[in-house]
C-alpha atoms as a PDB file:
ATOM      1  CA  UNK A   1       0.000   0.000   0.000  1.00  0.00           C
ATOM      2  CA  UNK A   2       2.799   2.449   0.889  1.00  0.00           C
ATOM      3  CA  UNK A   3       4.597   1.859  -2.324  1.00  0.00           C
ATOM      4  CA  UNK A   4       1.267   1.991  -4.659  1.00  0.00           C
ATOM      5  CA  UNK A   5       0.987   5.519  -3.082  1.00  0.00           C
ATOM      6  CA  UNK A   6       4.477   6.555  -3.683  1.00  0.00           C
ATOM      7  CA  UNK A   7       4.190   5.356  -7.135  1.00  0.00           C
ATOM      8  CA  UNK A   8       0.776   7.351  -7.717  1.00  0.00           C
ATOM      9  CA  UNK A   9       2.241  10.416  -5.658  1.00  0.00           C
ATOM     10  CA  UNK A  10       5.459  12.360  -5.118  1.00  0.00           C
ATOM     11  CA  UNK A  11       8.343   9.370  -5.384  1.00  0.00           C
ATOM     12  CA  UNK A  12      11.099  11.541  -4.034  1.00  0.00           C
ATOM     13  CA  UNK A  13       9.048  13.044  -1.443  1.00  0.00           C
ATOM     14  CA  UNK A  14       8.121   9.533  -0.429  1.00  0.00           C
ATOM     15  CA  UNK A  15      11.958   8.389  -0.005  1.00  0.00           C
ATOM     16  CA  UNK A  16      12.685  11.797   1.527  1.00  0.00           C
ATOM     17  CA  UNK A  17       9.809  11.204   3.945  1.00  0.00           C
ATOM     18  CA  UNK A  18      10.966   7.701   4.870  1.00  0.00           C
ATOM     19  CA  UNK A  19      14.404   8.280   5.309  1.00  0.00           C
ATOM     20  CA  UNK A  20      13.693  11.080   7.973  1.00  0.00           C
ATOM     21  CA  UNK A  21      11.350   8.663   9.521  1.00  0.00           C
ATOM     22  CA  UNK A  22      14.154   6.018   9.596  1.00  0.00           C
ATOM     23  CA  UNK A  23      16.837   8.385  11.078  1.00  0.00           C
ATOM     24  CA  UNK A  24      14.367   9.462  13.452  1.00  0.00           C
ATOM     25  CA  UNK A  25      13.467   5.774  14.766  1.00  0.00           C
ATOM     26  CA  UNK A  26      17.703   4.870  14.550  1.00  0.00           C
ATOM     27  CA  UNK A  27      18.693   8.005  16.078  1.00  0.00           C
ATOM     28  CA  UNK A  28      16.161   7.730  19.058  1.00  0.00           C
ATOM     29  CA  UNK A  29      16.350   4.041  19.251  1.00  0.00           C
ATOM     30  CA  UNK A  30      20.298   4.307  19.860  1.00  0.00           C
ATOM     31  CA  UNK A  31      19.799   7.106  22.472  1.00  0.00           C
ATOM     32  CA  UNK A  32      17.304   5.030  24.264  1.00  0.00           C
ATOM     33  CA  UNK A  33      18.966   1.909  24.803  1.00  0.00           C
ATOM     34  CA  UNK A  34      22.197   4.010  25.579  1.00  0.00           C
ATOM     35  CA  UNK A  35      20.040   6.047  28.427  1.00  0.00           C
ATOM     36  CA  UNK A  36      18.816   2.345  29.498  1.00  0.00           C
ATOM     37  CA  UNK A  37      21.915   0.740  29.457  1.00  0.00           C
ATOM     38  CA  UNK A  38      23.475   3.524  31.586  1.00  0.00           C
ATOM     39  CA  UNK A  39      20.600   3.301  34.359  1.00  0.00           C
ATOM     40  CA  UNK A  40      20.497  -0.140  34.633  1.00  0.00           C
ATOM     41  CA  UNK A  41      24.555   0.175  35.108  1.00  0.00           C
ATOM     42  CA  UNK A  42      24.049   2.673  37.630  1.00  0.00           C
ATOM     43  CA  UNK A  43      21.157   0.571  39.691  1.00  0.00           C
ATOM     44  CA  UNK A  44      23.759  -2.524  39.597  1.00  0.00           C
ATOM     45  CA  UNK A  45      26.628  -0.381  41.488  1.00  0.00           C
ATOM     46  CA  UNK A  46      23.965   1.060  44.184  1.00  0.00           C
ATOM     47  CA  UNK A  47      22.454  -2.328  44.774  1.00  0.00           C
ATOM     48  CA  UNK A  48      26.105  -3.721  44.905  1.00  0.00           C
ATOM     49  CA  UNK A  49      26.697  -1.075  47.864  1.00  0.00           C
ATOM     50  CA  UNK A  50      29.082   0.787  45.895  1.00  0.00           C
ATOM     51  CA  UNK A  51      27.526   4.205  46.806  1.00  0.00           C
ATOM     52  CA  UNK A  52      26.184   7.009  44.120  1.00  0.00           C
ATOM     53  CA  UNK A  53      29.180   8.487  43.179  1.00  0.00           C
ATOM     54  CA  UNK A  54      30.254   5.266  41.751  1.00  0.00           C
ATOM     55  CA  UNK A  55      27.451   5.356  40.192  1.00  0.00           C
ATOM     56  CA  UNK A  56      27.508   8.259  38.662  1.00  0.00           C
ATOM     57  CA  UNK A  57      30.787   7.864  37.365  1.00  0.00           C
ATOM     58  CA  UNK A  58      28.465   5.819  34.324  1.00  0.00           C
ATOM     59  CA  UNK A  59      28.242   8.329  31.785  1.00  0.00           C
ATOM     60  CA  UNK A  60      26.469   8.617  28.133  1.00  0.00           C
ATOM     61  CA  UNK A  61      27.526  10.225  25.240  1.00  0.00           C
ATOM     62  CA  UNK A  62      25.126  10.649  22.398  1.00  0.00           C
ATOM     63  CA  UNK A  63      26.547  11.222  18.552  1.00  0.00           C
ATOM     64  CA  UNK A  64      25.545  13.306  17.063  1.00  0.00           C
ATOM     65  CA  UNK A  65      24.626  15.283  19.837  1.00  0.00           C
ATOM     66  CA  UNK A  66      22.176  17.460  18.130  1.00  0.00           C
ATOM     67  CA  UNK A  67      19.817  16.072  15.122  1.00  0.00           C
ATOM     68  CA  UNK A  68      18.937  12.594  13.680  1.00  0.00           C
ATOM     69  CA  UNK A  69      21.033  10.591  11.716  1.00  0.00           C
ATOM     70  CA  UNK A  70      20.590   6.710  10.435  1.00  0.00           C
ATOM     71  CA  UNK A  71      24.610   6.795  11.675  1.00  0.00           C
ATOM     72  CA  UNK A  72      23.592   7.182  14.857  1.00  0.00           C
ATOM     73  CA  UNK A  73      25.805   6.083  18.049  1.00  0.00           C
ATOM     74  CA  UNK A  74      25.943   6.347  21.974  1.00  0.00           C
ATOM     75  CA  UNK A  75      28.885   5.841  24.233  1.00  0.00           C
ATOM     76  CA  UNK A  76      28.330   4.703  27.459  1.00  0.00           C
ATOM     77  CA  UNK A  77      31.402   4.353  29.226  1.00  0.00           C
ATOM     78  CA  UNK A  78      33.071   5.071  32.767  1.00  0.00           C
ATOM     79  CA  UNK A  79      35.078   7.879  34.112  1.00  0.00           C
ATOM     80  CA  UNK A  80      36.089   5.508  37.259  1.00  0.00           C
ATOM     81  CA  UNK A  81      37.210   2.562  34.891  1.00  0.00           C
ATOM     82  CA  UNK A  82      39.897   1.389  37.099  1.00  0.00           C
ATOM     83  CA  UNK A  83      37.689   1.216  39.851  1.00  0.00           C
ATOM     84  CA  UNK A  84      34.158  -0.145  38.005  1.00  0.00           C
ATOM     85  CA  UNK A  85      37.246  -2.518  36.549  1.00  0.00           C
ATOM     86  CA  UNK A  86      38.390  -3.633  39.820  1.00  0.00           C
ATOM     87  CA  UNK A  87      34.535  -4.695  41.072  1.00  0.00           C
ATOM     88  CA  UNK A  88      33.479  -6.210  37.577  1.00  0.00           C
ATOM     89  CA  UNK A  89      37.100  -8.994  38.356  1.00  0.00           C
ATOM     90  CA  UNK A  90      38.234 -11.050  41.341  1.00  0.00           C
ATOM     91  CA  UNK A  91      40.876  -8.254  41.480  1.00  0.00           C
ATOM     92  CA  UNK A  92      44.149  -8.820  43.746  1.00  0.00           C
ATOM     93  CA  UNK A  93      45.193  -4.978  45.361  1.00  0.00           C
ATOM     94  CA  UNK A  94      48.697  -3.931  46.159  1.00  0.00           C
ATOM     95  CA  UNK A  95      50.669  -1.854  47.632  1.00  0.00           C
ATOM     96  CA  UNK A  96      52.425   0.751  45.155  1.00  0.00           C
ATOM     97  CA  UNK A  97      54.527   2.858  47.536  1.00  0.00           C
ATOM     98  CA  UNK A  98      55.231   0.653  50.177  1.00  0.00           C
ATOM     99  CA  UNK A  99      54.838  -3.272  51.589  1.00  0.00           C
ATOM    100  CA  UNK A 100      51.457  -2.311  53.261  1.00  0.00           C
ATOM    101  CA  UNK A 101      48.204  -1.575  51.772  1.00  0.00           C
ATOM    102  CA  UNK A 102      46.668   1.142  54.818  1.00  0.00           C
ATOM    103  CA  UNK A 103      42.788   0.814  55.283  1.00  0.00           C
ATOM    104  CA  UNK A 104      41.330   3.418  57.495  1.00  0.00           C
ATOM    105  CA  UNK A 105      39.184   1.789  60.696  1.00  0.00           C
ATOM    106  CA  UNK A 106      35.738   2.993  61.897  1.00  0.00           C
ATOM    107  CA  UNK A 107      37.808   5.170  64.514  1.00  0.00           C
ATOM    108  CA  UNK A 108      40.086   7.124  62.214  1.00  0.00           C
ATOM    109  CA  UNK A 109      39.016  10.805  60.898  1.00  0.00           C
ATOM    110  CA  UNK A 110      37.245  10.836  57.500  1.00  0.00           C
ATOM    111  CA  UNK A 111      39.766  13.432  56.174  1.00  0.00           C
ATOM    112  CA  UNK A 112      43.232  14.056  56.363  1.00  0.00           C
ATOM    113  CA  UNK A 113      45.204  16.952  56.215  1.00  0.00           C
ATOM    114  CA  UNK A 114      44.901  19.493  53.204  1.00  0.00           C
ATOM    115  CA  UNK A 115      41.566  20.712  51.308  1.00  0.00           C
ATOM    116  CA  UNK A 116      39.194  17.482  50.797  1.00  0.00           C
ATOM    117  CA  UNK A 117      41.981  14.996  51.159  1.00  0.00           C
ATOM    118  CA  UNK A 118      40.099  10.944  51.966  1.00  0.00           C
ATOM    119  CA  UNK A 119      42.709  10.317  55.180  1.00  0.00           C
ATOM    120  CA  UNK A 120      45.706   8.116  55.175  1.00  0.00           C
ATOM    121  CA  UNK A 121      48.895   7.708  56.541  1.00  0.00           C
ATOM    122  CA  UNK A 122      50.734  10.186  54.064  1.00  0.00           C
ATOM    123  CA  UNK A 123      48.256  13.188  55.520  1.00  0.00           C
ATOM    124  CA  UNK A 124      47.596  12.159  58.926  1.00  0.00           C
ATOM    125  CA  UNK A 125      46.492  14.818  61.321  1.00  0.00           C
ATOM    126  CA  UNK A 126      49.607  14.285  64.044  1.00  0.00           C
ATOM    127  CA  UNK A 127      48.596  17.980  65.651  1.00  0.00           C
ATOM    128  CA  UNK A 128      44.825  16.406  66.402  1.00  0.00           C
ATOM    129  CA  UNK A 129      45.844  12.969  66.962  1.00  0.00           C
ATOM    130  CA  UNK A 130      49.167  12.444  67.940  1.00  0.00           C
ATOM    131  CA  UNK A 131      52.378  10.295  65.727  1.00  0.00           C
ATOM    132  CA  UNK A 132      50.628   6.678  64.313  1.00  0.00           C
ATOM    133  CA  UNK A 133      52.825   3.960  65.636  1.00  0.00           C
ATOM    134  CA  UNK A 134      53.156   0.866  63.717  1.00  0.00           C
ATOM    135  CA  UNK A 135      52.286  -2.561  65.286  1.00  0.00           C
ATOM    136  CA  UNK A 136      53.282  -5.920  63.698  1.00  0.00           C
ATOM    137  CA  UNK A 137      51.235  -8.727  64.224  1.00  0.00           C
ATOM    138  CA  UNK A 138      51.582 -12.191  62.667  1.00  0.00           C
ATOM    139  CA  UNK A 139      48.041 -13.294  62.396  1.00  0.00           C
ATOM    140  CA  UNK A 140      45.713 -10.906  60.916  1.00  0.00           C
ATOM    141  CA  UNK A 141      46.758  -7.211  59.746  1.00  0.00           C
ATOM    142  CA  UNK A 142      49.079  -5.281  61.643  1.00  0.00           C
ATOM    143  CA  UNK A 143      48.160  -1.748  62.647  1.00  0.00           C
ATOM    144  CA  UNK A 144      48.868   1.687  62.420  1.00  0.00           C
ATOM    145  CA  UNK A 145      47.552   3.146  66.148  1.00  0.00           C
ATOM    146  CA  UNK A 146      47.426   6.455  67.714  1.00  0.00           C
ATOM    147  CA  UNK A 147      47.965   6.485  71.512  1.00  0.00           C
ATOM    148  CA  UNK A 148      46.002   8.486  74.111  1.00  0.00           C
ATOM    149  CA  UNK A 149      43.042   9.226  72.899  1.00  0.00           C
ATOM    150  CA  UNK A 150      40.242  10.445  74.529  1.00  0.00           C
ATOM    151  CA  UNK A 151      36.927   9.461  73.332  1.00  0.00           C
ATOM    152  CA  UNK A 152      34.937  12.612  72.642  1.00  0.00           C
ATOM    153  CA  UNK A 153      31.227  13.028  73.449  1.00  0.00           C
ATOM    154  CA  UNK A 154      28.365  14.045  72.282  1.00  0.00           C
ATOM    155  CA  UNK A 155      27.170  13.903  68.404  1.00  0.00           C
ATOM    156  CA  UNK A 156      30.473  14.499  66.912  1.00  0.00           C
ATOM    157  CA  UNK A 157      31.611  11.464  68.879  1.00  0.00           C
ATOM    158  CA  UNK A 158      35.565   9.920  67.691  1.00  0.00           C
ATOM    159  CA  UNK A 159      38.558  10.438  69.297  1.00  0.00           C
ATOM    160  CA  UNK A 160      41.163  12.952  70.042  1.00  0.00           C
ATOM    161  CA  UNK A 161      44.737  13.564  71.581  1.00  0.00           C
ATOM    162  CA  UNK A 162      44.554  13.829  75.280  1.00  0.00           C
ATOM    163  CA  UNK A 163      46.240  16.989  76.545  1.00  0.00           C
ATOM    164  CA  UNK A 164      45.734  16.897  79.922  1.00  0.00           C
ATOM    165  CA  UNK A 165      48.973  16.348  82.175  1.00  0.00           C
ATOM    166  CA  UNK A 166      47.045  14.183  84.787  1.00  0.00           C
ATOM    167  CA  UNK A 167      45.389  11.874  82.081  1.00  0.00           C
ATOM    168  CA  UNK A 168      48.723  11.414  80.278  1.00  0.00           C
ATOM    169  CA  UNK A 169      50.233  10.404  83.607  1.00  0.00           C
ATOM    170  CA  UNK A 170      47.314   8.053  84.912  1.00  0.00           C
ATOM    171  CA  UNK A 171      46.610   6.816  81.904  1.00  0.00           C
ATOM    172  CA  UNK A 172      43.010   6.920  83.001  1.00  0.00           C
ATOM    173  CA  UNK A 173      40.130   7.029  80.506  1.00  0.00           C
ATOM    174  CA  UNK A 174      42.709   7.186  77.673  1.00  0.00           C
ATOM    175  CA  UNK A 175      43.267   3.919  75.171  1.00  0.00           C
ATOM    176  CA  UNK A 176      45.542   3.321  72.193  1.00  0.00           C
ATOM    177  CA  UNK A 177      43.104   2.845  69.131  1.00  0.00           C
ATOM    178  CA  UNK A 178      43.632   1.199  66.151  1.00  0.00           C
ATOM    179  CA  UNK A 179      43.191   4.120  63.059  1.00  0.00           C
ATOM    180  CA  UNK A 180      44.442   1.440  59.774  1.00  0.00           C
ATOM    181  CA  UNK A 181      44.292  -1.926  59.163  1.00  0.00           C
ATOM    182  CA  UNK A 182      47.985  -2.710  57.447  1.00  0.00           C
ATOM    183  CA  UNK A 183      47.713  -5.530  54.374  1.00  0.00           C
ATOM    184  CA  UNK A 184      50.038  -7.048  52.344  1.00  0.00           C
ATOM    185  CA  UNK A 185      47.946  -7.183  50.058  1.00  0.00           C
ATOM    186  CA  UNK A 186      43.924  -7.134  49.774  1.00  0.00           C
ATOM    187  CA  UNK A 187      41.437  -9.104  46.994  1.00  0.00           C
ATOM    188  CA  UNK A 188      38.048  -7.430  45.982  1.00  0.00           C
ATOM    189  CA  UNK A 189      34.983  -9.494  45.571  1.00  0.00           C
ATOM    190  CA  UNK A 190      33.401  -9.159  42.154  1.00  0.00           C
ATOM    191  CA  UNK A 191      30.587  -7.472  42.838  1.00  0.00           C
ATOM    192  CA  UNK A 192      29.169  -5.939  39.279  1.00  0.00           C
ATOM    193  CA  UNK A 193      28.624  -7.922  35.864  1.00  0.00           C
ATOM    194  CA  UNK A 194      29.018  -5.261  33.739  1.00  0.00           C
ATOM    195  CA  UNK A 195      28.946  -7.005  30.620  1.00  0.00           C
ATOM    196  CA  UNK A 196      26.447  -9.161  31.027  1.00  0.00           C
ATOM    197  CA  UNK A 197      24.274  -5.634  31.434  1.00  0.00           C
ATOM    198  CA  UNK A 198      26.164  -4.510  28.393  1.00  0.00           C
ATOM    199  CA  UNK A 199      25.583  -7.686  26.198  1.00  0.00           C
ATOM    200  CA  UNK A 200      21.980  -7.395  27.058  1.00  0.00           C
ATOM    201  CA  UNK A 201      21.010  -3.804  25.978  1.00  0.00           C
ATOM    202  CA  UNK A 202      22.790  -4.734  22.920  1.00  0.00           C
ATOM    203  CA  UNK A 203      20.556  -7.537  21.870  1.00  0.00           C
ATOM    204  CA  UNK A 204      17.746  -5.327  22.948  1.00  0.00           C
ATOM    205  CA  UNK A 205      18.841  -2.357  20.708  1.00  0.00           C
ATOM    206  CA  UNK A 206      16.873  -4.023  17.392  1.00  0.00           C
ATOM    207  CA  UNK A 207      13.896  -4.254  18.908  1.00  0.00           C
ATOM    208  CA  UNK A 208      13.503  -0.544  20.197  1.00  0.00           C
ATOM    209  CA  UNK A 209      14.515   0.953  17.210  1.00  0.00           C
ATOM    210  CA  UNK A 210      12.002  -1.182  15.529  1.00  0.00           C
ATOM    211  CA  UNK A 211       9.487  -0.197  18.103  1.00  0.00           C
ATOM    212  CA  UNK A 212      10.289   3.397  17.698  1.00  0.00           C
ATOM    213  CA  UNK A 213      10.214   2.941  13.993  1.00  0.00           C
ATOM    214  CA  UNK A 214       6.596   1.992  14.110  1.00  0.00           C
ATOM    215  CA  UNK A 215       5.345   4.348  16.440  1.00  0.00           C
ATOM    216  CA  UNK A 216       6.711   7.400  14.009  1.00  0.00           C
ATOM    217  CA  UNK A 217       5.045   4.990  10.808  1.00  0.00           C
ATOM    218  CA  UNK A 218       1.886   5.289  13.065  1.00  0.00           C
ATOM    219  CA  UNK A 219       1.759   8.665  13.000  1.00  0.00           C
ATOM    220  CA  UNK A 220       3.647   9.566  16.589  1.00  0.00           C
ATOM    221  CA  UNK A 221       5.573  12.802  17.143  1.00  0.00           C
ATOM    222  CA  UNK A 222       8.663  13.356  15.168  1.00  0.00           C
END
C-alpha cells in the first residue's frame, strides 16, 4: 500500500519522507537503549553497595549530539574505569609505595590533612591525633595506632589527643586505638557484571529501534 501511493504520488518526497522517519526511529532508538543501558549500570553499582558516586561515574555520550542521523551512536562508558574494573574482576590490590596496603578503621578521621583529602597515613592529622605507631602482628593485619586518645562526646563522637597532664600520667580514661588496618595485600569481591548488562542492551537495541520505527510509521511525534 505504501509503495502503490508513492508510485501514484510524489516518489522523491516519499523516499525523503521515509528516510527522515528512519533516522528518526535509529537516532532515538540508539539514544534510548544508551540512556537504558546507563541506568540499569548505575542501579547494579547502588544495589552492589558501591555508593552514588560510583554510580555516577556511568556516563552517556550521544553522537551526534544534536539532530537525527541513520549513523547514529551512543557511548556509554566510565570515568572511574579502574575502579568499576576492579569490582566487575576477582581483582588482587597492592601496595604501590610501600609493603602495606593502609585501610582506614571505623575510629580514624574521614579526612586528612589538606583541602578534601580521603585520610591516610601520608596526611595524617599528628597535631589532632598524635604520631601513628606501627604494630606488627603475625596473624591478621598489623596496625597503624594512635595512643592516648580520649573518646569525645556528644554527636560528633571519635577520638582525640589527650592533653591533659594528669590523664597522660594516669593513663586513666585514655586507650591506644587502632586508626588502619595494614595488608600485604587485599582481593576485591566481584561485585558488578558489567557485561552481562552490556551484552543485554545490545541484543535489545533491534527491537527498540524497531518499536520506535513503528510508532513514528503510526503517525507519533517526530
Amino acid at each position: 500500500m505504501r509503495l502503490r501511493a508513492a508510485l501514484t504520488g510524489n516518489l522523491e518526497k516519499f523516499m525523503t519522507d521515509e528516510l527522515r522517519t528512519v533516522e528518526t526511529a535509529v537516532s532515538r532508538g540508539v539514544r534510548t537503549a544508551g540512556f537504558r543501558l546507563k541506568q540499569n549500570l548505575r542501579h547494579d553499582t547502588i544495589s552492589s553497595g558501591l555508593g552514588r558516586r560510583l554510580s555516577n561515574a556511568w556516563r552517556q555520550e550521544n553522537y551526534p549530539k544534536h539532530g537525527q542521523s541513520i549513523n547514529s551512536a551512543t557511548l556509554v562508558y566510565s570515568s572511574a574505569p579502574k575502579l568499576h574494573g576492579a569490582f566487575n574482576n576477582n581483582t588482587t590490590i597492592r601496595s604501590k609505595s610501600g609493603l602495606w596496603i593502609a585501610i582506614p578503621t571505623d575510629s580514624a578521621p574521614k579526612k586528612g590533612v589538606g583541602k578534601n583529602k580521603r585520610i591516610s597515613p601520608s596526611n595524617w592529622p599528628e597535631h589532632r591525633f598524635g604520631p601513628l605507631r606501627f604494630v606488627y602482628r603475625r596473624v591478621g593485619p598489623s596496625l597503624l595506632v594512635a595512643d592516648n586518645q580520649r573518646h569525645r562526646k556528644g554527636k560528633r563522637g571519635g577520638f582525640t589527643l589527650s592533653k591533659s597532664k594528669r590523664n597522660l600520667k594516669t593513663k586513666n580514661t585514655l586507650a591506644t586505638v587502632p586508626m588502619f588496618l595494614l595488608y600485604r595485600q587485599t582481593r576485591l569481591k566481584k561485585r558488578l557484571d558489567s557485561e552481562k548488562i552490556m551484552r543485554k542492551w545490545e541484543y535489545k537495541l533491534a527491537a527498540i529501534i524497531d518499536r520506535e520505527f513503528n510508532h513514528l510509521d503510526a503517525g507519533g511525534d517526530r
